[in-house]
Protein backbone atom coordinates (compact mmCIF):
# COMPACT_ATOMS: atom_id res chain seq x y z
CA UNK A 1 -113.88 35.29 28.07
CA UNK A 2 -115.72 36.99 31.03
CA UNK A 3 -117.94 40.08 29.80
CA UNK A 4 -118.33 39.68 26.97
CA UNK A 5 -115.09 39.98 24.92
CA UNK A 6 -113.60 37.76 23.00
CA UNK A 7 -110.34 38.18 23.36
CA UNK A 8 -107.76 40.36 25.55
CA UNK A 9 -108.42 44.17 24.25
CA UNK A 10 -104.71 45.00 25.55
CA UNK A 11 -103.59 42.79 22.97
CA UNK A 12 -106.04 43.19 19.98
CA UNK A 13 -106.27 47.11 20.13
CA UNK A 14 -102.02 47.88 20.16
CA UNK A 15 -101.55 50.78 21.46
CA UNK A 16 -104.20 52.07 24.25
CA UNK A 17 -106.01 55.57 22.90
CA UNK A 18 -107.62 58.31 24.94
CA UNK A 19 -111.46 56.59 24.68
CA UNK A 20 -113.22 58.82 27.37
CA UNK A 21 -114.59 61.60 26.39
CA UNK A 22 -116.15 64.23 29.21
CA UNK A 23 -119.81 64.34 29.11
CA UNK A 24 -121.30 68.00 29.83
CA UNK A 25 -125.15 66.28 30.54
CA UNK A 26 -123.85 63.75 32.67
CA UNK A 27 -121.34 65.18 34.85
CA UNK A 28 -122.66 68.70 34.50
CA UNK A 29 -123.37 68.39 38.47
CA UNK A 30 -119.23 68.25 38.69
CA UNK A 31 -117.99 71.11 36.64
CA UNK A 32 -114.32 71.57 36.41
CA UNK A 33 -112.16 74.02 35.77
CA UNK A 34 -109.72 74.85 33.87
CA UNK A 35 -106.71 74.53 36.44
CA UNK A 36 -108.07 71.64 37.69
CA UNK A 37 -107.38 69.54 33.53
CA UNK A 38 -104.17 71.18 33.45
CA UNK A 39 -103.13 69.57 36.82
CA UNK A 40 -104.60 66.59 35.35
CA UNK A 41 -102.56 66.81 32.30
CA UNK A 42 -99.20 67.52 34.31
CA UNK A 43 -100.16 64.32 36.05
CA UNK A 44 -100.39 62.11 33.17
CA UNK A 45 -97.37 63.40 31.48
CA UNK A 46 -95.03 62.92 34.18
CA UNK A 47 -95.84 59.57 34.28
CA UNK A 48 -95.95 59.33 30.89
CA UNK A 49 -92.50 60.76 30.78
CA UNK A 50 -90.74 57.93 33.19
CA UNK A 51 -89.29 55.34 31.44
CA UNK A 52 -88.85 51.51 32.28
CA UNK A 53 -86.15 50.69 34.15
CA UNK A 54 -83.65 47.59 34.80
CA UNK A 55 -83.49 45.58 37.71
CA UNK A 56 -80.77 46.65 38.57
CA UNK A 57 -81.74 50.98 37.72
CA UNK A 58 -84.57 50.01 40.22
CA UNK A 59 -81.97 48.39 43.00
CA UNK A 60 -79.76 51.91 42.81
CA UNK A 61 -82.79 54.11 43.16
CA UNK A 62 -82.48 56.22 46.32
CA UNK A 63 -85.82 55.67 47.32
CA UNK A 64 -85.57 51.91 46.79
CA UNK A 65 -86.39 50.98 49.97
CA UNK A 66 -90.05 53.32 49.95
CA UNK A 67 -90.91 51.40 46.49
CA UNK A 68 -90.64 47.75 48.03
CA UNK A 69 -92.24 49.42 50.76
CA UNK A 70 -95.37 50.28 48.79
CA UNK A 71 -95.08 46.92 47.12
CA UNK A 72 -95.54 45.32 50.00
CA UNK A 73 -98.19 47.13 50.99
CA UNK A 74 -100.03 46.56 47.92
CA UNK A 75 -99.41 42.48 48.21
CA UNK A 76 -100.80 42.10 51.61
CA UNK A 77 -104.01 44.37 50.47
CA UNK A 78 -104.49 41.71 47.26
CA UNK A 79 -104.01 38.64 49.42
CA UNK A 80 -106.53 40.13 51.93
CA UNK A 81 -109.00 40.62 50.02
CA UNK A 82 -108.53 39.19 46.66
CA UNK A 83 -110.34 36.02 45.46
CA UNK A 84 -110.08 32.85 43.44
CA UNK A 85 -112.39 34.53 40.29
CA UNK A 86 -112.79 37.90 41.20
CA UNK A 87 -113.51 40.65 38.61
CA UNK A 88 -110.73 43.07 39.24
CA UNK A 89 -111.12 46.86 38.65
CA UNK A 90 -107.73 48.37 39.04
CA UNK A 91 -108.02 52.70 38.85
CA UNK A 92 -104.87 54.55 38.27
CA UNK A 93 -103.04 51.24 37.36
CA UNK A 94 -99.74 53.07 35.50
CA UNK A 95 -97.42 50.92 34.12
CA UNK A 96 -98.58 47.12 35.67
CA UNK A 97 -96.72 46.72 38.60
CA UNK A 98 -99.57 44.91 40.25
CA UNK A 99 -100.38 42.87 36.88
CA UNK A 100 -98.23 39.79 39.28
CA UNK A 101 -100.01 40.14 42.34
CA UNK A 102 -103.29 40.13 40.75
CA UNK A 103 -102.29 36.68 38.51
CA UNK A 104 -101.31 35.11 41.71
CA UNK A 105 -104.68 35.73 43.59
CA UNK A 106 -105.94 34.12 40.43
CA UNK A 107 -108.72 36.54 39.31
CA UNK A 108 -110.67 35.82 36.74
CA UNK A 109 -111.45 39.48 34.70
CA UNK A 110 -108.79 42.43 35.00
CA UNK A 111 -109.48 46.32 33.88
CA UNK A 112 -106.98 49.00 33.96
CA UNK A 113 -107.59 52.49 33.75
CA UNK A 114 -105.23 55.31 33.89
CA UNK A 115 -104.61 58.99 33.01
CA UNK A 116 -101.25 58.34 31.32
CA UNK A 117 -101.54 56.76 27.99
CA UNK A 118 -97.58 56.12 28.03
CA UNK A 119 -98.17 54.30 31.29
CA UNK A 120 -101.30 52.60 29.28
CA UNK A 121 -98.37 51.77 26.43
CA UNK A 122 -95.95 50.27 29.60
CA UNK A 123 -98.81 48.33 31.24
CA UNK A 124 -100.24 47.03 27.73
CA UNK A 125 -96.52 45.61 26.97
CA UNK A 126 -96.16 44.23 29.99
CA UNK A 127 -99.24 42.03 30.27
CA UNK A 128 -98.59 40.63 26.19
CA UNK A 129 -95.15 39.59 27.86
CA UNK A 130 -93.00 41.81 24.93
CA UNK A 131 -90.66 43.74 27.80
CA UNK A 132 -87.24 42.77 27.76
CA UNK A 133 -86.71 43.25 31.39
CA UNK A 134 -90.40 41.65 32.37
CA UNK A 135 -89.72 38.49 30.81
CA UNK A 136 -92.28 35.43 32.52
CA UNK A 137 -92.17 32.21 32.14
CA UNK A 138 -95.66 32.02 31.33
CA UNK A 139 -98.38 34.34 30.14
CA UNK A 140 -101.11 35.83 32.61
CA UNK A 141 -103.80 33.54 33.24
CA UNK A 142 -106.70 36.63 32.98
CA UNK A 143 -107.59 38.21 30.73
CA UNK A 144 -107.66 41.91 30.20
CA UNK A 145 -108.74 45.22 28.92
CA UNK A 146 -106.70 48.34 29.31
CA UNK A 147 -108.52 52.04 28.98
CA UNK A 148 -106.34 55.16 29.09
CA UNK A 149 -109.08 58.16 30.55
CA UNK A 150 -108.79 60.51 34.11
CA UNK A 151 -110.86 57.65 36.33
CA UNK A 152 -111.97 60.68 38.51
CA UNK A 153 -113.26 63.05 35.49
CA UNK A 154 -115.23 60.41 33.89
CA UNK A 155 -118.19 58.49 34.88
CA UNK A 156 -116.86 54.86 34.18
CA UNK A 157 -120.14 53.21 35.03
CA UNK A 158 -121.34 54.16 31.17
CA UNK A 159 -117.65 53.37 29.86
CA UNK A 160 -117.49 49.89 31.71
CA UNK A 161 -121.28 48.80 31.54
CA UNK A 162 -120.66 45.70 29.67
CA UNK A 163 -117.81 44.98 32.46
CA UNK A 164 -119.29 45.27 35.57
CA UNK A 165 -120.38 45.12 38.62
CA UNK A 166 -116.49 44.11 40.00
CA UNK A 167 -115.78 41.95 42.61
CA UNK A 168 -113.16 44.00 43.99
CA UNK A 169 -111.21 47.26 42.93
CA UNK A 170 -108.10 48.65 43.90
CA UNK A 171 -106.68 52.06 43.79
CA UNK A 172 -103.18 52.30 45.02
CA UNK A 173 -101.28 55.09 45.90
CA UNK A 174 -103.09 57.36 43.89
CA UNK A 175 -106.49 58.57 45.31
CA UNK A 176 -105.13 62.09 46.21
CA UNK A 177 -104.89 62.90 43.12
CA UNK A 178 -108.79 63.06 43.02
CA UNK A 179 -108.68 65.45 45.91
CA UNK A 180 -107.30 68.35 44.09
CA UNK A 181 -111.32 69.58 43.71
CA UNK A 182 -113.77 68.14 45.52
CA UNK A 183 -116.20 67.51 42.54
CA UNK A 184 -113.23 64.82 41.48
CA UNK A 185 -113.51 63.21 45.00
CA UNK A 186 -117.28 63.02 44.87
CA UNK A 187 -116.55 61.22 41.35
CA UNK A 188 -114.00 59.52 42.21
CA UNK A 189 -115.98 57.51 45.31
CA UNK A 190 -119.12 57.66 42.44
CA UNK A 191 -117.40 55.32 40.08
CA UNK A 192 -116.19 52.86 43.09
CA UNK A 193 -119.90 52.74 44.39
CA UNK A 194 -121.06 52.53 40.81
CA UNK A 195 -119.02 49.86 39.96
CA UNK A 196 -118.97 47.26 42.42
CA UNK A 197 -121.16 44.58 42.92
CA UNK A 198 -123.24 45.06 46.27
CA UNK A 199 -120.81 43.73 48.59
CA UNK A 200 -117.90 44.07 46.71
CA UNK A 201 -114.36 45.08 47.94
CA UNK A 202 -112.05 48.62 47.68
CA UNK A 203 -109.12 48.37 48.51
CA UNK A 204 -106.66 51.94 48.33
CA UNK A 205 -103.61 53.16 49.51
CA UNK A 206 -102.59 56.84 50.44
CA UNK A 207 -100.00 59.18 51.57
CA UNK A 208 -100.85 60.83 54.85
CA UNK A 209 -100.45 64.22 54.62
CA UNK A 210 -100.31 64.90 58.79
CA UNK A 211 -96.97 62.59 58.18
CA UNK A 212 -95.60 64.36 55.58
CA UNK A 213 -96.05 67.55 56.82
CA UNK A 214 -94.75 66.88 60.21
CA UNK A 215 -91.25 65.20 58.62
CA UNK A 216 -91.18 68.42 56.72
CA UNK A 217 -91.30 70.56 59.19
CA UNK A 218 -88.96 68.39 61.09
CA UNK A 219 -86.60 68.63 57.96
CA UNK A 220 -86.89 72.36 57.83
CA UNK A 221 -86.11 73.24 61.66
CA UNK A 222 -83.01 70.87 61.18
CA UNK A 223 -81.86 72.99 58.28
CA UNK A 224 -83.18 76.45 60.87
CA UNK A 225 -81.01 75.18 63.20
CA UNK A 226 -77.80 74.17 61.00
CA UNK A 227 -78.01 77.80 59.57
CA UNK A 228 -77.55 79.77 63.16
CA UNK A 229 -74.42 77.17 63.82
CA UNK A 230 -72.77 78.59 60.57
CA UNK A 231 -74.04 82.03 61.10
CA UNK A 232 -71.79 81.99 64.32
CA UNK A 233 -69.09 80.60 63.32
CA UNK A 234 -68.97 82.85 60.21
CA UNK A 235 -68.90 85.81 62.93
CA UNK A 236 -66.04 84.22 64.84
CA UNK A 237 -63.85 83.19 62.78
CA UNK A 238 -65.13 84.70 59.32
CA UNK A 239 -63.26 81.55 57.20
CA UNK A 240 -65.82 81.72 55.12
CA UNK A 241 -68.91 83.46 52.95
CA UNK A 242 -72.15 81.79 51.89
CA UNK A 243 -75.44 82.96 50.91
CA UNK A 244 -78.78 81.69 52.58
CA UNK A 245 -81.34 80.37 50.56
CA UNK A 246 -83.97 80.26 52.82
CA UNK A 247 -87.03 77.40 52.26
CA UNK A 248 -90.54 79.09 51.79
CA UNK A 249 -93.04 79.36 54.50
CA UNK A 250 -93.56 76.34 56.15
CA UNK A 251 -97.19 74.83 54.98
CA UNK A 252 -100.07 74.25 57.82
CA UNK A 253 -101.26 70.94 59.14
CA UNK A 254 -104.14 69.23 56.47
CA UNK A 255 -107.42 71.62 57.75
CA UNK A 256 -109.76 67.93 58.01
CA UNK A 257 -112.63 70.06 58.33
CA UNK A 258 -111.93 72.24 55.19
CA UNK A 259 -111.65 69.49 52.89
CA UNK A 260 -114.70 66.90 54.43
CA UNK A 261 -117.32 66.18 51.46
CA UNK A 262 -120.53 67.41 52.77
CA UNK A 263 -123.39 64.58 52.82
């Protein structure tokens, strides 16, 4: 097996633990504070928190349409840029979902890291092939090693030094989550640099927060504007009594300049 291991450590280990452990000396240039590891934690345990579903749970969901959305998304990215053999680091990898994908690009070496160890649990199950509703008709061709640990609190190059460099790593729909501070940014883009090979690949996907905001707003002037239609037909015809719950104060455009990492 590739780096080192003899065998897949998502099977041998059961159950993924918490392994990463914050260094003071190391990381002492990215303090963090307290607010910023209960945000963290909040994180993790709402993902920890969802449980499997069905196929056909995921076919009722009412945002069904926005999760095969973001799975195709995420398949174009790995048939970009993914290659026979590559050395895959996946950050933030929850439960699997992109276990598939990567198998079909037919990588060679797979890590998974992420915050939520009952995501870690999910993922681990998945790849070993035990989930009722993820049967396959054949096991993954990788293999792979699963680490539950906050991939932008930790420096990953000491955790993963038998592992790398990567030939490509992926972090899907979940680098804003580093942005909450901007020492998790700075170590967030420190593990990618650390851990690719020169000339390696990222590949990410994130929410733009111009978009949201602007569909929010849009949202809230619809529901400004439905409230003075009932407002005068309450004081026409008075049919009717309601009370206004009013949405808080609509949030400003993403300040670009606040939030740039300085050089």
């Amino acid at each position: 097996m590739k780096r080192g291991y003899p065998e897949s450590l998502s099977s041998s280990l059961g159950p993924p633990q918490s392994r990463f452990k914050h260094n003071p000396q190391g990381d002492a240039q990215f303090p963090a504070d307290e607010s910023t590891k209960i945000f963290a934690r909040k994180v993790a345990d709402h993902y920890s928190a969802r449980t499997n579903q069905t196929l056909e749970e995921r076919e009722a969901s009412p945002i069904i349409h926005l999760k095969k959305l973001n799975n195709w998304i995420k398949s174009v990215l790995i048939q970009l840029y993914a290659r026979k053999g590559d050395a895959v680091l996946d950050l933030a990898c929850g439960k699997g979902g992109d276990l598939i994908k990567w198998d079909k690009a037919k990588v060679e070496y797979y890590v998974g890291v992420d915050i939520a160890e009952g995501s870690m649990e999910d993922c681990r199950t998945r790849y070993n092939g035990d989930a009722d509703h993820h049967q396959r008709r054949k096991k993954f061709t990788f293999p792979a090693r699963l680490l539950c640990g906050d991939c932008f609190e930790v420096r990953l190059d000491k955790v993963l030094a038998n592992d790398a460099p990567f030939d490509i790593c992926s972090c899907q729909f979940a680098m804003h989550y580093s942005w909450s501070t901007e020492a998790r940014a700075r170590r967030a883009l420190a593990n990618v640099s650390a851990l690719l090979r020169p000339g390696g690949t990222f590949i990410g996907t994130m929410p733009d927060a111009n978009v949201i905001i602007k569909k929010l707003r849009e949202g809230l002037l619809l529901q400004l504007a439905l409230i003075v239609v009932l407002k005068k037909i309450h004081r026409k015809f008075q049919l009717f009594s309601f009370t206004f719950l009013l949405p808080p104060s609509i949030p400003p455009f993403f300040n670009a300049t606040k939030h740039t990492l300085k050089r």
